[in-house]
N, C-alpha and C. Protein backbone atom coordinates (compact mmCIF):
# COMPACT_ATOMS: atom_id res chain seq x y z
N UNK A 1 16.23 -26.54 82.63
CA UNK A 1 17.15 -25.96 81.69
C UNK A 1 18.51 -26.58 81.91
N UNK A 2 19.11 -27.00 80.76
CA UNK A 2 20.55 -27.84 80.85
C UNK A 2 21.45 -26.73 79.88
N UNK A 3 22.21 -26.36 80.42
CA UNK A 3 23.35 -25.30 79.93
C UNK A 3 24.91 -25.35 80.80
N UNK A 4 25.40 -25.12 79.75
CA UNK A 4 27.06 -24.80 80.78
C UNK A 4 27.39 -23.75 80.24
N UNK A 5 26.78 -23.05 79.58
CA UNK A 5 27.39 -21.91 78.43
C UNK A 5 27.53 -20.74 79.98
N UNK A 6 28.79 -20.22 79.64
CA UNK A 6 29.54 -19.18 80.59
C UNK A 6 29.09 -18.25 80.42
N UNK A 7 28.13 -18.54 79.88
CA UNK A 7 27.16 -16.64 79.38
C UNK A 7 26.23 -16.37 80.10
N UNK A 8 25.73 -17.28 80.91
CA UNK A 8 24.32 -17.58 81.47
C UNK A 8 23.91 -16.75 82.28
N UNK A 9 25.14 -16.42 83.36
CA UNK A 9 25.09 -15.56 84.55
C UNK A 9 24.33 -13.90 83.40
N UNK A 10 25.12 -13.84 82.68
CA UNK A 10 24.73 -12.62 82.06
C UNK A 10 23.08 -12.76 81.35
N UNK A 11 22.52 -13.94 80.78
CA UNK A 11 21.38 -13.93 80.39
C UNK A 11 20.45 -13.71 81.56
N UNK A 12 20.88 -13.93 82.78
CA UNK A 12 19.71 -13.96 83.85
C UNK A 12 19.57 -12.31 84.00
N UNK A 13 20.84 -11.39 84.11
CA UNK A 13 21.36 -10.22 84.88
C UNK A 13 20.22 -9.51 83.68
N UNK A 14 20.37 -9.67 82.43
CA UNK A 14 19.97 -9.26 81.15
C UNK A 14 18.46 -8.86 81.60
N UNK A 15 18.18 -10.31 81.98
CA UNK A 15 16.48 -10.52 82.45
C UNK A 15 15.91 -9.72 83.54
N UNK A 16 16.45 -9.77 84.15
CA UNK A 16 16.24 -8.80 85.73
C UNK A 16 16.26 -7.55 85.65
N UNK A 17 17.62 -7.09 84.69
CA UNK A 17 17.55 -5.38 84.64
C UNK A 17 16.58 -4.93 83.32
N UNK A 18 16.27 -5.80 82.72
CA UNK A 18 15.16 -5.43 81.46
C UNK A 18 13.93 -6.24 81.19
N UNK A 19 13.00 -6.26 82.55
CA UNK A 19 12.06 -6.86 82.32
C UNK A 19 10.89 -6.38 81.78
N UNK A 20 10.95 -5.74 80.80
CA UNK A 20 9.94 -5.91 79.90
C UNK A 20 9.88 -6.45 78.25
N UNK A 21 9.10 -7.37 78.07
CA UNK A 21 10.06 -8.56 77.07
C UNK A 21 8.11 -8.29 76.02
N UNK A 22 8.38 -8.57 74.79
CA UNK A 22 7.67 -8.81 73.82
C UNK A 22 7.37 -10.44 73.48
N UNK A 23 6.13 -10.64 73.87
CA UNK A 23 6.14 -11.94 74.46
C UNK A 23 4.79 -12.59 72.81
N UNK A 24 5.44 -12.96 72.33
CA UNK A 24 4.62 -14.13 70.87
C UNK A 24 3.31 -15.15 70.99
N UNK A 25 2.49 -15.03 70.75
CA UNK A 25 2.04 -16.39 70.86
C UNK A 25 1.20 -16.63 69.81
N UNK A 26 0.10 -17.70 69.88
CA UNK A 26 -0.07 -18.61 68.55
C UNK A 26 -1.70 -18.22 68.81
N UNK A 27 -2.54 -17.49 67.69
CA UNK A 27 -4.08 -17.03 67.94
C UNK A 27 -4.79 -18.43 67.76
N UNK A 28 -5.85 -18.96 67.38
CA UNK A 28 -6.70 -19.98 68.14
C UNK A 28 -6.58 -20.22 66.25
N UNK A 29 -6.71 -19.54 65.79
CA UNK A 29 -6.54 -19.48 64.24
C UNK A 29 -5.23 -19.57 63.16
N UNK A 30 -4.52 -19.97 64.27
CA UNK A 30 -2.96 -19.72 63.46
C UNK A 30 -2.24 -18.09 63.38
N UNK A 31 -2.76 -17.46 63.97
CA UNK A 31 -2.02 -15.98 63.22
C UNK A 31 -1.11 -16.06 64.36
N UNK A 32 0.14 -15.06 64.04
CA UNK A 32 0.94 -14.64 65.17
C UNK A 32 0.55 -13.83 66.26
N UNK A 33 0.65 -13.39 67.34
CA UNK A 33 0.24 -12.37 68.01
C UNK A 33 1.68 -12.31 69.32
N UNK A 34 1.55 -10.76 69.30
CA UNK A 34 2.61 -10.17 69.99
C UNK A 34 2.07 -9.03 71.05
N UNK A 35 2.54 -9.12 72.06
CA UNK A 35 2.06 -8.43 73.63
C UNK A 35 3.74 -7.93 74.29
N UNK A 36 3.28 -7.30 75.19
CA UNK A 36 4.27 -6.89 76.46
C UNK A 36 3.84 -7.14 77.67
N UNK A 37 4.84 -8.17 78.30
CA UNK A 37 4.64 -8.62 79.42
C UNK A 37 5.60 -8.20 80.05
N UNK A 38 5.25 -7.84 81.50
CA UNK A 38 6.59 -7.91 82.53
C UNK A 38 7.10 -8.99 82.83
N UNK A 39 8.32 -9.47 82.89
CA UNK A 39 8.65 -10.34 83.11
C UNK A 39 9.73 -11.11 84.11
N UNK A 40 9.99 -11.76 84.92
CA UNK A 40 11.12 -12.04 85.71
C UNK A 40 11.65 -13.27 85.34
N UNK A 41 12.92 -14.06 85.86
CA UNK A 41 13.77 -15.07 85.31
C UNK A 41 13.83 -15.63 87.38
N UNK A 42 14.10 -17.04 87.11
CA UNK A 42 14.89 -17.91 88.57
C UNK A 42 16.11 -17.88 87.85
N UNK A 43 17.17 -18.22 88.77
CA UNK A 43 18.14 -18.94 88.83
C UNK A 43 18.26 -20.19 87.68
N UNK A 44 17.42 -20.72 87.71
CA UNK A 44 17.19 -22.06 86.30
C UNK A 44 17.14 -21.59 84.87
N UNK A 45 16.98 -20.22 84.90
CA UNK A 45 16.33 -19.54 83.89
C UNK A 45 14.95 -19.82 83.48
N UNK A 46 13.84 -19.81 84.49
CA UNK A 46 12.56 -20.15 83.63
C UNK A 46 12.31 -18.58 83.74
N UNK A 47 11.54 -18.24 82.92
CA UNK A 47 10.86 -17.20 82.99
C UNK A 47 9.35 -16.68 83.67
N UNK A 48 8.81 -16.21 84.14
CA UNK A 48 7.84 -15.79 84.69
C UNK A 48 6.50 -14.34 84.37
N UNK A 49 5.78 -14.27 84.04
CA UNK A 49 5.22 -13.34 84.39
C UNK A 49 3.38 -13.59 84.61
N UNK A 50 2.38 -12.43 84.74
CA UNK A 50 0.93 -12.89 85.16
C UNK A 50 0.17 -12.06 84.10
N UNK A 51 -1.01 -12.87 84.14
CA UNK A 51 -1.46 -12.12 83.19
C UNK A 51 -3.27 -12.35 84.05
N UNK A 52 -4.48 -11.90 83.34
CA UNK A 52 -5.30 -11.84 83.72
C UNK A 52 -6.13 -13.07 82.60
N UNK A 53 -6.71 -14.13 83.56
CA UNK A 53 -7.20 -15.03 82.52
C UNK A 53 -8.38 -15.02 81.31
N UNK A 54 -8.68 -13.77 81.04
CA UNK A 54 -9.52 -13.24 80.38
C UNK A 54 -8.99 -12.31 79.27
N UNK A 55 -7.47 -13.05 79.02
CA UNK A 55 -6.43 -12.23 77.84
C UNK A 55 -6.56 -12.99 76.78
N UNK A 56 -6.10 -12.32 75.46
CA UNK A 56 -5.93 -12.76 74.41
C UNK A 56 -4.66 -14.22 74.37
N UNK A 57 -3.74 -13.14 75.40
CA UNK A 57 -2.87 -14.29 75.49
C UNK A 57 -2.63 -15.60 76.38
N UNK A 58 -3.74 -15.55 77.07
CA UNK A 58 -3.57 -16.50 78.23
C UNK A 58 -4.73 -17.94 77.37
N UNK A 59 -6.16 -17.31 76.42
CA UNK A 59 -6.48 -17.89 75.57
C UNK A 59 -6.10 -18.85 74.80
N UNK A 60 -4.98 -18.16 73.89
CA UNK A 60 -3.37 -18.70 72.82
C UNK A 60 -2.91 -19.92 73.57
N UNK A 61 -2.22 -19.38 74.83
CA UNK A 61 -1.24 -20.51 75.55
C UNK A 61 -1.61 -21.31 76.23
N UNK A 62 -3.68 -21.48 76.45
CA UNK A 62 -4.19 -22.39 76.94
C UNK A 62 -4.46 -23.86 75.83
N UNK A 63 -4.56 -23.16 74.69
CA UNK A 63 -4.50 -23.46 73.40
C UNK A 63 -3.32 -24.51 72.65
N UNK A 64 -2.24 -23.42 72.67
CA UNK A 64 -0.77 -23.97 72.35
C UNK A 64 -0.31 -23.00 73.05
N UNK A 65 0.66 -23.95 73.45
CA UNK A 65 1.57 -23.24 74.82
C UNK A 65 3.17 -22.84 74.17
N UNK A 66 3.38 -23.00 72.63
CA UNK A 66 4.68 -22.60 72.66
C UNK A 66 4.32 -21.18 72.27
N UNK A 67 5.71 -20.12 72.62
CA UNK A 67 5.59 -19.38 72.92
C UNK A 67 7.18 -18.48 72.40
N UNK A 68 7.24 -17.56 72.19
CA UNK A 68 8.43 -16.81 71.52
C UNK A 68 8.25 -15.61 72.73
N UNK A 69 9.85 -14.99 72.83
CA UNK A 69 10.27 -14.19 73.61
C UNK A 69 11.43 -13.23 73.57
N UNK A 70 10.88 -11.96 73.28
CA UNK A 70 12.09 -11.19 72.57
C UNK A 70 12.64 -9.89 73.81
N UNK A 71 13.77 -10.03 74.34
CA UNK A 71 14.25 -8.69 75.37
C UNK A 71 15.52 -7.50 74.55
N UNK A 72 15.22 -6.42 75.12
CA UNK A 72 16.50 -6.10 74.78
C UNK A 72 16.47 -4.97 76.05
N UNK A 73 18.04 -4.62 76.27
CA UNK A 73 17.93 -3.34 76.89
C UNK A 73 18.10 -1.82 76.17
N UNK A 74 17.68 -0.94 77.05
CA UNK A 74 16.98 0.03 76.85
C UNK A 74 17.75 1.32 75.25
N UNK A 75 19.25 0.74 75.72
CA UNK A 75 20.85 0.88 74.81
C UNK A 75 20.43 -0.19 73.72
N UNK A 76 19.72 -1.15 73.63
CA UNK A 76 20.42 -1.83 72.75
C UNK A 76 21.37 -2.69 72.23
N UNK A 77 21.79 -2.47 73.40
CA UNK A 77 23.40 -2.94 73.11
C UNK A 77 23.47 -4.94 73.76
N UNK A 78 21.89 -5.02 74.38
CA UNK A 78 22.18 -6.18 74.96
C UNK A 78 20.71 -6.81 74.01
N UNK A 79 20.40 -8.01 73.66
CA UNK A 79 19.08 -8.54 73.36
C UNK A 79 18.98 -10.21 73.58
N UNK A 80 17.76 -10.62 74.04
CA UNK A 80 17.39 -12.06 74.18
C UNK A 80 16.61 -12.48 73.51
N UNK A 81 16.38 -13.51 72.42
CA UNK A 81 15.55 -14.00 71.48
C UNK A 81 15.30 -15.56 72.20
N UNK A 82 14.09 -15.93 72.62
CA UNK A 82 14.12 -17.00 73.10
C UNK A 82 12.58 -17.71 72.54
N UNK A 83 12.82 -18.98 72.80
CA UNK A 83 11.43 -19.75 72.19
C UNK A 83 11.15 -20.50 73.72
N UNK A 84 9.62 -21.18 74.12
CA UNK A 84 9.78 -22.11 74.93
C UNK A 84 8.30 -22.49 75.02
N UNK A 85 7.98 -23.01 76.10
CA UNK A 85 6.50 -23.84 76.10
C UNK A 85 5.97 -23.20 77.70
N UNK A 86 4.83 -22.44 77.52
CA UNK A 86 4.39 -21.88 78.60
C UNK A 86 3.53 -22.56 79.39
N UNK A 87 3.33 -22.51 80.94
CA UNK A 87 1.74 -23.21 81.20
C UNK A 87 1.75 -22.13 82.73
N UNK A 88 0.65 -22.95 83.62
CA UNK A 88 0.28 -21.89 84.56
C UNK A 88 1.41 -22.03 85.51
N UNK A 89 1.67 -21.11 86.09
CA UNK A 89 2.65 -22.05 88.03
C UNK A 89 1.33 -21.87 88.81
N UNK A 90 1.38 -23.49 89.44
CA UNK A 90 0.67 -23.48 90.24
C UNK A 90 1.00 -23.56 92.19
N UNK A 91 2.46 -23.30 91.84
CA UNK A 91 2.65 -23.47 92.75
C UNK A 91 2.60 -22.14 93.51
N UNK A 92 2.13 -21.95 94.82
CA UNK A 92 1.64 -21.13 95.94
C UNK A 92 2.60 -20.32 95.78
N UNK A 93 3.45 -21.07 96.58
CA UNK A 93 4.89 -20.29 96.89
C UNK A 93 5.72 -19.68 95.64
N UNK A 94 5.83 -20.44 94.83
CA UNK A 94 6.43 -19.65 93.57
C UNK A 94 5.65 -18.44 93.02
N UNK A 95 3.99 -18.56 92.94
CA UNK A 95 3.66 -17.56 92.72
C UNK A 95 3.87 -16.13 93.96
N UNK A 96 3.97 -16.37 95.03
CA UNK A 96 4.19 -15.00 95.75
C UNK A 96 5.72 -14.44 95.61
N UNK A 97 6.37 -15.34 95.00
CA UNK A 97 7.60 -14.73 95.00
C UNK A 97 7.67 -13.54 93.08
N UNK A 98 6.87 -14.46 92.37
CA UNK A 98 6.89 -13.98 90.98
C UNK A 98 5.95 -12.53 91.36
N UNK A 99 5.07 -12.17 92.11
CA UNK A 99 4.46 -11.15 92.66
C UNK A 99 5.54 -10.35 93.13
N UNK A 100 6.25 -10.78 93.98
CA UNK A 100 7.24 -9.64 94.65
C UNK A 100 8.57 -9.57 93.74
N UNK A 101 8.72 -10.18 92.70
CA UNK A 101 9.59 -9.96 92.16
C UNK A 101 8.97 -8.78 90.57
N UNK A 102 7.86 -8.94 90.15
CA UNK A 102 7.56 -8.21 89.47
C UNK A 102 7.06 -6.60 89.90
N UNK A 103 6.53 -6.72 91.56
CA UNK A 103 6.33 -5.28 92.30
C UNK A 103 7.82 -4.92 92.76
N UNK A 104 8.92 -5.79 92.93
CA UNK A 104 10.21 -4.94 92.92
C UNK A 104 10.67 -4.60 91.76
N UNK A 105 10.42 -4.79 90.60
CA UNK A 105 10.76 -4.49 88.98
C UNK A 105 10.33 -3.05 89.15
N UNK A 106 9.30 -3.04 89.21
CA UNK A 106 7.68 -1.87 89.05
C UNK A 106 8.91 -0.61 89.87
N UNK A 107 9.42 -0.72 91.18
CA UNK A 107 10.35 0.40 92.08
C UNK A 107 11.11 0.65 91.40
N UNK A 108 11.72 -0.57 90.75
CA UNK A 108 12.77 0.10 89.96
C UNK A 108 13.26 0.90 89.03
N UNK A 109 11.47 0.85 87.95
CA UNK A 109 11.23 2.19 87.48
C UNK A 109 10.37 2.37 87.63
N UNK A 110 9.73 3.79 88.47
CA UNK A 110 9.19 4.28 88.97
C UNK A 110 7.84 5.57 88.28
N UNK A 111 8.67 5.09 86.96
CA UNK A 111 7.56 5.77 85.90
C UNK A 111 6.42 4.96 85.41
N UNK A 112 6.82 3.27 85.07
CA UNK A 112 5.88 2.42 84.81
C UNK A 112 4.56 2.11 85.44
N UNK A 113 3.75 1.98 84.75
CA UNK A 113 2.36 1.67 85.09
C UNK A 113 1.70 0.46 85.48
N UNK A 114 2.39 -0.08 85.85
CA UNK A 114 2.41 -1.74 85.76
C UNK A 114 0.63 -2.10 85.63
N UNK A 115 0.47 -3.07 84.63
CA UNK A 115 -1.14 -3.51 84.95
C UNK A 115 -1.73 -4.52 85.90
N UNK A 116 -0.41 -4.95 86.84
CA UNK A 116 -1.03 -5.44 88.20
C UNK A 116 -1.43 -4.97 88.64
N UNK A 117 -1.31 -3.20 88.30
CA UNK A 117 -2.46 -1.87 89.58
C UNK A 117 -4.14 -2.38 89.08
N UNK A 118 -3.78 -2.88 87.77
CA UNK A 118 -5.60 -2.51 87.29
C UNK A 118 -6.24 -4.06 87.71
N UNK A 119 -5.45 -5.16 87.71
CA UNK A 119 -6.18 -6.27 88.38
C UNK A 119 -6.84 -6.51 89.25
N UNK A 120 -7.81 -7.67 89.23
CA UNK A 120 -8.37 -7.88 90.29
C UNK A 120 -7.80 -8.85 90.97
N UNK A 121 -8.33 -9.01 92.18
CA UNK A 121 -7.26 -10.33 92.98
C UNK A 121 -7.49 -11.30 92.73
N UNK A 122 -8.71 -11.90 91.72
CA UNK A 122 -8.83 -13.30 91.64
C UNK A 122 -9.03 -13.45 90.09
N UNK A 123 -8.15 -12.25 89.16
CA UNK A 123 -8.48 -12.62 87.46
C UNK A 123 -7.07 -12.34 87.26
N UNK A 124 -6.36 -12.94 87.91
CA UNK A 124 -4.80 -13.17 86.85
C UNK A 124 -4.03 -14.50 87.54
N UNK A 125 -3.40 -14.82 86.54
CA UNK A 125 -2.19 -16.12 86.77
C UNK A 125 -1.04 -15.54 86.83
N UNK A 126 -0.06 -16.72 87.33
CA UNK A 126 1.12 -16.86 86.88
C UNK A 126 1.58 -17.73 85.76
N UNK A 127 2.29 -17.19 85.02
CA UNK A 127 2.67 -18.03 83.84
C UNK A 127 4.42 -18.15 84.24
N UNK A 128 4.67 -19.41 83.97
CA UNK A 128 5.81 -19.46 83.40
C UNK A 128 6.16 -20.46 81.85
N UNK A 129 7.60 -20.06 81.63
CA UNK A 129 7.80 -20.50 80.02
C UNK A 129 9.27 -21.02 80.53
N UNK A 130 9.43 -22.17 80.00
CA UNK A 130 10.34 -22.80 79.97
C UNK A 130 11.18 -23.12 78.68
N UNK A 131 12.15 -22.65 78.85
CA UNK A 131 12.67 -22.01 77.72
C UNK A 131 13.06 -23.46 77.13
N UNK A 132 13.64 -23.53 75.48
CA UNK A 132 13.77 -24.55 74.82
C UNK A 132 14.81 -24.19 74.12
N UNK A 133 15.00 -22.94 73.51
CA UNK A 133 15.95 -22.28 72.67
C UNK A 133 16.68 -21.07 73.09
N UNK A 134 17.12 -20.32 73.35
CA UNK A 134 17.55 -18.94 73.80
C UNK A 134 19.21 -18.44 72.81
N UNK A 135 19.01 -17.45 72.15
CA UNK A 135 20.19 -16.38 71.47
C UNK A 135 20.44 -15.45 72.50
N UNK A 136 21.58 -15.00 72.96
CA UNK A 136 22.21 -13.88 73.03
C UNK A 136 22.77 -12.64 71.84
N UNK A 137 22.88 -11.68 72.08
CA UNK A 137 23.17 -10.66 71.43
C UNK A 137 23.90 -9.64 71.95
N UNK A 138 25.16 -9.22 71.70
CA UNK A 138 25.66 -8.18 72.41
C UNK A 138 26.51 -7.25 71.63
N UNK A 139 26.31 -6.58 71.89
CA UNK A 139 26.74 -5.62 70.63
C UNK A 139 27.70 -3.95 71.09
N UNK A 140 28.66 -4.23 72.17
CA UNK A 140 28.88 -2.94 72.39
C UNK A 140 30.32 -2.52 71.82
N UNK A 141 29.70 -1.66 70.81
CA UNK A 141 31.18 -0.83 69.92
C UNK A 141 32.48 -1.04 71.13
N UNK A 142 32.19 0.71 72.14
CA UNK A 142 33.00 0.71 72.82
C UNK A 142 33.85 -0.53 73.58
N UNK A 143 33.31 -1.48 73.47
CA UNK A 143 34.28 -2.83 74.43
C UNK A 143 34.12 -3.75 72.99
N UNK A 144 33.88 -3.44 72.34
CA UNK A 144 34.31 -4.32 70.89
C UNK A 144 33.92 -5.25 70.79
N UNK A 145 32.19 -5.70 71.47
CA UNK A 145 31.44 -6.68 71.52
C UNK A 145 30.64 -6.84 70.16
N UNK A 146 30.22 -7.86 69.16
CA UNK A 146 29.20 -8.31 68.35
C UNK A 146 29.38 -9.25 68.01
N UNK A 147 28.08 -9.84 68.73
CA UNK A 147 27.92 -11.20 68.79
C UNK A 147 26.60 -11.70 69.14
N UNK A 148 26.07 -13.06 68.41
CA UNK A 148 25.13 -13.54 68.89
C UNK A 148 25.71 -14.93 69.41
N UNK A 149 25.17 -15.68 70.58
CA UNK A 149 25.39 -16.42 70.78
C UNK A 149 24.75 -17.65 71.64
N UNK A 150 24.44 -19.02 70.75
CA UNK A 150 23.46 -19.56 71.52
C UNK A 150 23.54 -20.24 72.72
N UNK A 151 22.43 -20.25 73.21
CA UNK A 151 22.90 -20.28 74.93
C UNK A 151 21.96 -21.80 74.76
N UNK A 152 20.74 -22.24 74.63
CA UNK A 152 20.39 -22.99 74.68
C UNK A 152 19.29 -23.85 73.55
N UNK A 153 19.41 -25.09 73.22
CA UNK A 153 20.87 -25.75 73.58
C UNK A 153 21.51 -25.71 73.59
């Protein structure tokens, strides 16, 4: 990801405190299809989350890997519209961290059901999506915010 936009710090913070994102992808047939994934962000801004390889959506993005990505928080007042190209992480280490970063999400609210409880240990991936496009949105009356604004490119 290549950005200088001064907003960025806030697109990651966005990602972290509202990870649960409405995640797009492309059916084997052309139709749209839309899911909820948990999701986490690096520092680079890639995005992250797992899914079980026996999904509709892991199907799609084995298929065609671009991929649409919509956040907002819980107010409203903040939202992320992003596009990008998904594939597996295969890397070891990145995946145990996308694990402990999605079971520290899960503490943080403590009501969620996360469907890593219902997995098995050897039927899910890690995905990540590397973003291509990304909007900001911020919208708060009280501090006299409205605005969209593109972050990448």
């Amino acid at each position: 990801m290549n950005t200088n936009s001064p907003l960025i710090d806030d697109v990651i913070s966005i990602i972290k405190n509202h990870s649960l994102a409405s995640l797009a992808t492309v059916s084997l047939d052309g139709q749209p299809r839309s899911t909820f994934v948990y999701i986490t962000a690096d520092d680079d801004l890639t995005l992250y989350f797992m899914t079980r390889v026996k999904t509709k959506k892991y199907e799609h993005i084995t298929k065609n890997p671009r991929v649409a990505i919509s956040i907002a928080d819980e107010a409203g007042y903040e939202t992320i519209q992003a596009e990008g190209t998904a594939s597996e992480e295969l890397s070891a280490e990145k995946q145990a961290w996308i694990i402990e970063q999605i079971v520290h999400n899960a503490a943080i609210h403590p009501t969620w059901q996360l469907p890593i409880n219902q997995m098995e240990s050897s039927g899910y991936v890690c995905i990540r999506i590397d973003l291509t496009w990304l909007r900001l949105g911020k919208f708060h009356k009280e501090r006299g915010e409205r605005m969209f604004e593109q972050i990448i490119p």
